[in-house]
N, C-alpha and C. Protein backbone atom coordinates (compact mmCIF):
# COMPACT_ATOMS: atom_id res chain seq x y z
N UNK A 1 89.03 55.26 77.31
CA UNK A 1 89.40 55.62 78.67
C UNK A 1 88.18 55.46 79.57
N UNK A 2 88.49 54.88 80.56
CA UNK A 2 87.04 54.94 81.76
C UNK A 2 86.66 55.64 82.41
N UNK A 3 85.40 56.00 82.83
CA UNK A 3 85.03 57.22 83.14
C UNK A 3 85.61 57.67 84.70
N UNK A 4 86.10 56.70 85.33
CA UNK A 4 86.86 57.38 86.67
C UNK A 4 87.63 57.56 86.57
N UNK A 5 88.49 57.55 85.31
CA UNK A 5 90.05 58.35 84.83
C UNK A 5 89.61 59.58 84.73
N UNK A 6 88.66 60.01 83.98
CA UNK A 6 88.46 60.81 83.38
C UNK A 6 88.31 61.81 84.09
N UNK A 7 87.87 61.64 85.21
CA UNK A 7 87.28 62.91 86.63
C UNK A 7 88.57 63.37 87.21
N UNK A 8 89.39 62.80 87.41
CA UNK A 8 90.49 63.12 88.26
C UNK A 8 91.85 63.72 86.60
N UNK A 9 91.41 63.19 85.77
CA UNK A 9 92.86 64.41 84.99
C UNK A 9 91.96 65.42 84.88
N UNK A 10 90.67 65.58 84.08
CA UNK A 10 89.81 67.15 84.15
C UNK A 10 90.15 67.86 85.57
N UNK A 11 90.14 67.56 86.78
CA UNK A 11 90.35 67.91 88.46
C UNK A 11 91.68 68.35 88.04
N UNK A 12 92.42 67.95 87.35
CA UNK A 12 93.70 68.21 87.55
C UNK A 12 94.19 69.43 86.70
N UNK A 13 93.46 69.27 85.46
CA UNK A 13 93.55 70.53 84.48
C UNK A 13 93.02 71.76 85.20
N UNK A 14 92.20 71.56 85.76
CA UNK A 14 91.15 72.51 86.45
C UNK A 14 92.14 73.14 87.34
N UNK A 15 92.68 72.24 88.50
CA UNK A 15 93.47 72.98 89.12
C UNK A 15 94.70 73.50 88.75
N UNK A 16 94.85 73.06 87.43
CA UNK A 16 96.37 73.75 87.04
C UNK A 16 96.06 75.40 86.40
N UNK A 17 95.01 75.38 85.83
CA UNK A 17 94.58 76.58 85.49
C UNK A 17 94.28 77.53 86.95
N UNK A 18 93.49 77.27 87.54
CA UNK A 18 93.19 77.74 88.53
C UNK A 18 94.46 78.34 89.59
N UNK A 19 95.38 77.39 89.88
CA UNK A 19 96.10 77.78 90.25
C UNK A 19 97.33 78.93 89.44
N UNK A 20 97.15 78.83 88.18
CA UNK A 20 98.04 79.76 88.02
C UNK A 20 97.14 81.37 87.45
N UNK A 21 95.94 81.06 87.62
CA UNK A 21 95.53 82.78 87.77
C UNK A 21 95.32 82.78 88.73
N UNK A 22 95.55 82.21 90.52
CA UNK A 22 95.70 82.63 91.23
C UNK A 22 97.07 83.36 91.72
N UNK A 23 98.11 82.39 90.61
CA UNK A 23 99.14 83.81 90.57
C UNK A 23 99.21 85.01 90.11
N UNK A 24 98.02 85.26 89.15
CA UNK A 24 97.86 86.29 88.23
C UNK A 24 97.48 87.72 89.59
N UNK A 25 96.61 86.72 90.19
CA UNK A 25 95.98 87.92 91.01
C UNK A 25 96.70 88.26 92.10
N UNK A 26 97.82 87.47 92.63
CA UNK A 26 98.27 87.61 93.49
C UNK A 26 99.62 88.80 92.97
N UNK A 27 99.97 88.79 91.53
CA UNK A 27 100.56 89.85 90.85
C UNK A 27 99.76 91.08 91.42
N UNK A 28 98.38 91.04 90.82
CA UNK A 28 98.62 92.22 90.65
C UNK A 28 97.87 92.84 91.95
N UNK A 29 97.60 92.02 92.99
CA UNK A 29 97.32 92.73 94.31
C UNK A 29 98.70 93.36 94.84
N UNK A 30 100.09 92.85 94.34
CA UNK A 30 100.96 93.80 94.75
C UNK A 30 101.06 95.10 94.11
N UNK A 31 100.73 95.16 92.78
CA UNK A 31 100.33 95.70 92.07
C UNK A 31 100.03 96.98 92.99
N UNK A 32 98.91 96.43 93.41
CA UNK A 32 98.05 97.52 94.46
C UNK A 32 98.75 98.44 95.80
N UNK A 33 99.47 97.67 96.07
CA UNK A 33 100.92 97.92 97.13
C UNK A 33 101.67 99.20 96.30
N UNK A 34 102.21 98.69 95.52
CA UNK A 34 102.93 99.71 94.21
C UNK A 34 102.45 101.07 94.36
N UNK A 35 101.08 101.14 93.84
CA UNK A 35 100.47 102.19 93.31
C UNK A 35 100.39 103.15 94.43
N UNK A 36 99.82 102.63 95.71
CA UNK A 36 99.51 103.10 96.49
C UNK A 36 101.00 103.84 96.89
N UNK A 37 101.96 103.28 97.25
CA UNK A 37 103.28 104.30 97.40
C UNK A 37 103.62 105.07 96.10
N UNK A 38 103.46 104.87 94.80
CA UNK A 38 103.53 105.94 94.01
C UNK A 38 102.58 107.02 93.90
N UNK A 39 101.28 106.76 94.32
CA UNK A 39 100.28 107.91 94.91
C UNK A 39 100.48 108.92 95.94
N UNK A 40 101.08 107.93 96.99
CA UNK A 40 102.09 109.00 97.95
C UNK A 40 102.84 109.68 97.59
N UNK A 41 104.05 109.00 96.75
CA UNK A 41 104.89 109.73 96.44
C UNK A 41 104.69 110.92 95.29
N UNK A 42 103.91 110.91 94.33
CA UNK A 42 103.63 111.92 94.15
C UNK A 42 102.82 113.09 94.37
N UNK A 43 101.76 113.00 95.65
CA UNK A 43 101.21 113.69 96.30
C UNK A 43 101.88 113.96 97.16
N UNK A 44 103.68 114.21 97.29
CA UNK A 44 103.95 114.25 98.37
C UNK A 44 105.06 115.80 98.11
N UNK A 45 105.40 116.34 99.30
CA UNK A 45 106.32 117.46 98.90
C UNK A 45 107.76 117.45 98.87
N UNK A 46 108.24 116.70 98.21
CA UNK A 46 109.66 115.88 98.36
C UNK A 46 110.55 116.22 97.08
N UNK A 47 109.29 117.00 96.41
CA UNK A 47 110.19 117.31 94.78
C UNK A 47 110.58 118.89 94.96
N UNK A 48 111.77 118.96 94.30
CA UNK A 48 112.60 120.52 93.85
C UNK A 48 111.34 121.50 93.50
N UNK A 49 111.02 122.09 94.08
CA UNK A 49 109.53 123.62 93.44
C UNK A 49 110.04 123.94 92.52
N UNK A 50 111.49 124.05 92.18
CA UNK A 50 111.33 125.10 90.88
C UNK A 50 111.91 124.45 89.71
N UNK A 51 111.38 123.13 89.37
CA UNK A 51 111.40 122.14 88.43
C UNK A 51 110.68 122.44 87.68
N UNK A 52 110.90 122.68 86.07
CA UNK A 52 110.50 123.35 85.28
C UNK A 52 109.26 121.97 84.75
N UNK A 53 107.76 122.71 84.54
CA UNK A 53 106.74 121.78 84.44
C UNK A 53 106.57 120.92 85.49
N UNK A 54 106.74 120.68 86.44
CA UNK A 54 106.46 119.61 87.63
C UNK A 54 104.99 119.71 87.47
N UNK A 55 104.04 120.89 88.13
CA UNK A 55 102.87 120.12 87.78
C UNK A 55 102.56 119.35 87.13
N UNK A 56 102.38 120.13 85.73
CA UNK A 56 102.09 119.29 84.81
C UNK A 56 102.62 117.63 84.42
N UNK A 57 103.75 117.47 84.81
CA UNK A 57 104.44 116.40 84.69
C UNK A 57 103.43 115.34 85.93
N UNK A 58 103.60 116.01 87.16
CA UNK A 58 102.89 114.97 88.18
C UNK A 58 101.39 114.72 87.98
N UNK A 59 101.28 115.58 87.16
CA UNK A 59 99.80 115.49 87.26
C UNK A 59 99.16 114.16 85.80
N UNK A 60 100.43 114.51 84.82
CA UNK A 60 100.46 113.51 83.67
C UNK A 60 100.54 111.77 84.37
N UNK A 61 101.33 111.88 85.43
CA UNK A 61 101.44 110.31 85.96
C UNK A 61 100.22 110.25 87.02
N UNK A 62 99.83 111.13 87.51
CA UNK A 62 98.20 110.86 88.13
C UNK A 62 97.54 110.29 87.40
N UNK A 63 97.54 110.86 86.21
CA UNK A 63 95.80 110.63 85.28
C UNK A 63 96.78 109.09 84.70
N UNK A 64 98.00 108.75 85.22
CA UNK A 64 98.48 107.31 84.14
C UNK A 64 97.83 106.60 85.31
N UNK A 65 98.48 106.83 86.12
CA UNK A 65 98.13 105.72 87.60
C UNK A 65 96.32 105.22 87.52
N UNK A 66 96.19 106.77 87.77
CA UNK A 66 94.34 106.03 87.41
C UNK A 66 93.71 105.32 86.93
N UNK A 67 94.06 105.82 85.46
CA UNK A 67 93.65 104.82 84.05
C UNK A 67 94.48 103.19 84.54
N UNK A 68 95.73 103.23 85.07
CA UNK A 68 96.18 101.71 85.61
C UNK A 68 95.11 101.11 86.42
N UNK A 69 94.89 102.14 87.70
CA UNK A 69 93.65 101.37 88.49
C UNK A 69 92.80 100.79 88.19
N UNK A 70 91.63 101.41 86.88
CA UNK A 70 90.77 101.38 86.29
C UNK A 70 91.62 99.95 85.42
N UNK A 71 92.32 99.92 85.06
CA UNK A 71 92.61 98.64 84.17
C UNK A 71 92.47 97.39 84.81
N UNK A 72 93.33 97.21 86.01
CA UNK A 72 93.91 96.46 86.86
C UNK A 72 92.77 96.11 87.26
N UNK A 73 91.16 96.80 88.13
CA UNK A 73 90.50 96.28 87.76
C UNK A 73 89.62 95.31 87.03
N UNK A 74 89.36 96.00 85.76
CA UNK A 74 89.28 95.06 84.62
C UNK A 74 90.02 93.75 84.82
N UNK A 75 91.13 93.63 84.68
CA UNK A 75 91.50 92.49 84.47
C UNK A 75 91.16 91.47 85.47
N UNK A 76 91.33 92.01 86.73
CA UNK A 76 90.64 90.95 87.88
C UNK A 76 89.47 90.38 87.71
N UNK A 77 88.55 91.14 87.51
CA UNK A 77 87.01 90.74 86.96
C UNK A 77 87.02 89.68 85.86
N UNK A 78 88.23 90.07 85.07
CA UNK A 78 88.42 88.94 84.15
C UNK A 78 88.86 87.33 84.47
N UNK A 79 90.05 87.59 85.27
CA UNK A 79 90.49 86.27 86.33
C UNK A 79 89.38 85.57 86.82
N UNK A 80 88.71 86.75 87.98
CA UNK A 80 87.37 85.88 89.16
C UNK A 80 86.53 85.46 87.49
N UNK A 81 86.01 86.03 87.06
CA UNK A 81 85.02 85.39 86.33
C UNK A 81 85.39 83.85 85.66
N UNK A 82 86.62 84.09 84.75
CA UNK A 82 87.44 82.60 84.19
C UNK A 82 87.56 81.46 85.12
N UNK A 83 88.17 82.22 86.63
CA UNK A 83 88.36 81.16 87.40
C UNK A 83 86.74 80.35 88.02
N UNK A 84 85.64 81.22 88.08
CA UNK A 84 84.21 80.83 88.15
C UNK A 84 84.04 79.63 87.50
N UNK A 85 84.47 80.36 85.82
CA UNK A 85 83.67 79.71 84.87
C UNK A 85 84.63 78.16 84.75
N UNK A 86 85.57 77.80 85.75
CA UNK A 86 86.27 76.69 85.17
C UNK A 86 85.57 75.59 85.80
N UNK A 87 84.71 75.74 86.00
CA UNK A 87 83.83 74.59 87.15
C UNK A 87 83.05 73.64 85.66
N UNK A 88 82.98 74.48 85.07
CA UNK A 88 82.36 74.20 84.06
C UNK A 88 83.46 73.11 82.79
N UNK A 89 84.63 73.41 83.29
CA UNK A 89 85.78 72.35 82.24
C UNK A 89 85.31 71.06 82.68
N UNK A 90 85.27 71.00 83.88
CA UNK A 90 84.83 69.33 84.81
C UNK A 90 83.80 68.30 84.05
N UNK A 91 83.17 69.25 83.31
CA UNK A 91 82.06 68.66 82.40
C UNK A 91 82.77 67.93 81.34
N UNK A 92 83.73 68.44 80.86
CA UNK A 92 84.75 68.37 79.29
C UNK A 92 84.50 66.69 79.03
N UNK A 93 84.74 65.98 78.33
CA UNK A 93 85.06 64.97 77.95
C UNK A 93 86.13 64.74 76.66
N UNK A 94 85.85 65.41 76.06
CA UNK A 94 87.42 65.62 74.94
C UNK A 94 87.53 67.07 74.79
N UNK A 95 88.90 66.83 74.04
CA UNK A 95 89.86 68.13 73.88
C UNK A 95 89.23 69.32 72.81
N UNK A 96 88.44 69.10 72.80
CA UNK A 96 87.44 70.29 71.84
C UNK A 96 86.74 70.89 72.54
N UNK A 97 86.15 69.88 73.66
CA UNK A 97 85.42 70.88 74.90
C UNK A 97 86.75 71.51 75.98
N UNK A 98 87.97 71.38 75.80
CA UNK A 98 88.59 71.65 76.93
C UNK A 98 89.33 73.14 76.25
N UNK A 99 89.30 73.16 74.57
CA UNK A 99 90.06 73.44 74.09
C UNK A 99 89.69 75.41 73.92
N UNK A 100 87.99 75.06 74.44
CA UNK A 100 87.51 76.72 74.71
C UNK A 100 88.44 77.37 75.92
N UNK A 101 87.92 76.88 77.28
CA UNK A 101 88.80 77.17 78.36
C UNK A 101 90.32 77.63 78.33
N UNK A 102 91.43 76.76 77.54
CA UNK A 102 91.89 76.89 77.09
C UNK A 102 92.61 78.53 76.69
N UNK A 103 91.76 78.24 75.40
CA UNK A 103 91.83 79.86 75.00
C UNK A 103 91.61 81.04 75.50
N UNK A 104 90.81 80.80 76.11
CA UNK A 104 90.54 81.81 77.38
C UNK A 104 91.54 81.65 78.11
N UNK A 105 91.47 80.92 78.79
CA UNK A 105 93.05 81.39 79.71
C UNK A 105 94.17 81.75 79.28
N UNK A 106 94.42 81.71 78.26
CA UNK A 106 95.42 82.13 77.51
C UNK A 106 95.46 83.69 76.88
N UNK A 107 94.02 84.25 76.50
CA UNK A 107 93.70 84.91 76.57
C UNK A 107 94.21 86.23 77.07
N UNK A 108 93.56 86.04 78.65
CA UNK A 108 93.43 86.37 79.86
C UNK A 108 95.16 86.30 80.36
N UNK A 109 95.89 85.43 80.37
CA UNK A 109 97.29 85.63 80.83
C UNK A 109 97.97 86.46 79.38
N UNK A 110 97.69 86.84 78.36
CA UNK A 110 98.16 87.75 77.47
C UNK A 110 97.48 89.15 78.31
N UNK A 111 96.54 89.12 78.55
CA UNK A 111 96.01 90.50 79.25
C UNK A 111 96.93 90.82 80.92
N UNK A 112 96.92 90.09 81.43
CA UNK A 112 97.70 89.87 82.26
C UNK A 112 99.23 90.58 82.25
N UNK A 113 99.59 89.59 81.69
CA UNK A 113 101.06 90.02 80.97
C UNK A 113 101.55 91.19 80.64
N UNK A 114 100.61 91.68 79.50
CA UNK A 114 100.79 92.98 79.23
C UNK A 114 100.52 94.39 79.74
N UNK A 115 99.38 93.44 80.68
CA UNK A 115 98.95 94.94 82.30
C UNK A 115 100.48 95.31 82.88
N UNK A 116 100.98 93.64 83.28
CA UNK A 116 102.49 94.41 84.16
C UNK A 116 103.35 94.62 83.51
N UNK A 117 103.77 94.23 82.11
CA UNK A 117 104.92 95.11 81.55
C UNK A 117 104.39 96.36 81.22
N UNK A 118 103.34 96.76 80.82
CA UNK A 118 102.75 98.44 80.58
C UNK A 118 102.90 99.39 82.28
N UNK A 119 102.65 98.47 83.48
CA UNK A 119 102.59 99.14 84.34
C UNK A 119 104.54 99.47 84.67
N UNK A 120 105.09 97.86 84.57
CA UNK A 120 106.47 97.78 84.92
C UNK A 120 107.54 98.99 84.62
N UNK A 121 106.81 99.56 83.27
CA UNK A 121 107.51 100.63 82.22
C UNK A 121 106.97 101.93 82.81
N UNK A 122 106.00 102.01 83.32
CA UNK A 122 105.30 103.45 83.71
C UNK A 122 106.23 103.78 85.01
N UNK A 123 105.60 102.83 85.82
CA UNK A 123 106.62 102.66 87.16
C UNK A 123 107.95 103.43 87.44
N UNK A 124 108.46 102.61 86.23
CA UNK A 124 110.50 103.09 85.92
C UNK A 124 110.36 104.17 85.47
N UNK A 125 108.92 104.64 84.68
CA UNK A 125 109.48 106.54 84.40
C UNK A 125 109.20 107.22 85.27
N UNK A 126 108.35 107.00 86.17
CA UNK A 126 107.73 107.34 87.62
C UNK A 126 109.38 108.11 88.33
N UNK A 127 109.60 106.77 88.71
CA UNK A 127 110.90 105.97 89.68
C UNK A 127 111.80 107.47 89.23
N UNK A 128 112.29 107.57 87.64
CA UNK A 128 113.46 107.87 87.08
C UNK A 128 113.38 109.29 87.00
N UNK A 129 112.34 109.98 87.18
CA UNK A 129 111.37 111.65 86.77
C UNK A 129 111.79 111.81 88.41
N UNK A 130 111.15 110.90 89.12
CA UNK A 130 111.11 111.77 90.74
C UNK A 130 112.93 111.30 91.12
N UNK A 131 113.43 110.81 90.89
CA UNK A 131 114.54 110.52 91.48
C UNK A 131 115.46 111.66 91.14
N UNK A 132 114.98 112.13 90.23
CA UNK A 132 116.27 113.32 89.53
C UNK A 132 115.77 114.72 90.02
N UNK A 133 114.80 114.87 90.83
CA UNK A 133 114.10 116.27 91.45
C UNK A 133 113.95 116.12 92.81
N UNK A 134 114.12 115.33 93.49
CA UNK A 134 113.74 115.21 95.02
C UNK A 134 114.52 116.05 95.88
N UNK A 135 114.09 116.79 96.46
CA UNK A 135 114.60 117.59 97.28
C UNK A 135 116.18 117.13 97.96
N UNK A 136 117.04 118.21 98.04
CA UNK A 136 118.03 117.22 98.91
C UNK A 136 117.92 117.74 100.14
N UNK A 137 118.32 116.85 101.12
CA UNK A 137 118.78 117.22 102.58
C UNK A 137 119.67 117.56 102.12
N UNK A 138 119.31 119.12 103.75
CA UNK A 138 120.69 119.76 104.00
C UNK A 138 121.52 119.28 104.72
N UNK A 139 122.74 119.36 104.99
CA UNK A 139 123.54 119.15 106.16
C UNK A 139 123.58 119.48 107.24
């Protein structure tokens, strides 16, 4: 293969990776949207008072939410850094050098993945706990 083939499919791998942990992050900046109204909502006074354990219960999805923050983190740092380090595939010349990157990204979208179905599931017990105590309007 000649070497000006070669620049433009690596360009192309590059951006295919690239572009799809820019969906990664764009997950989980809604992510961030999320949290922030479930922070409200449970700092908020909208639940039945005489719900047996409520503190304790709201206070159990505080310390979850957190530890999410603290994750969700992590994983971004993981994205920006991968997506940094892909400048470096451009170099590749065969599939043994491409085949690190690779794994890493793959990696990294298993971490991914499993951030939003772990969060997706917390969420719905969130959702399903406050929905069954919320104060009702009176008439």
């Amino acid at each position: 293969m000649e070497k000006s083939k070669i620049k433009p499919e690596q360009e192309k791998k590059v951006e295919l990776l690239y572009a799809e942990s820019q969906n990664w992050k764009s997950s989980l900046y809604l992510v961030i949207d999320e949290v922030t109204f479930i922070d409200n909502l449970l700092n908020s006074y909208v639940f039945e008072p005489n719900t047996p354990n409520l503190f304790e219960r709201l206070q159990k999805y505080q310390a979850q939410i957190k530890k999410n923050k603290e994750r969700k983190n992590i994983v971004l740092d993981s994205i920006d850094k991968h997506q940094k380090d892909l400048g470096g595939m451009l170099e590749c010349t065969d599939y043994a050098c491409d085949l690190g990157y690779y794994q890493k990204h793959e990696a990294i979208k298993a971490e991914v993945v499993g951030f939003l179905e772990n969060f997706q599931l917390l969420k719905s017990e969130i959702f399903n706990y406050a929905g069954g105590i919320l104060k009702k309007r009176k008439p």
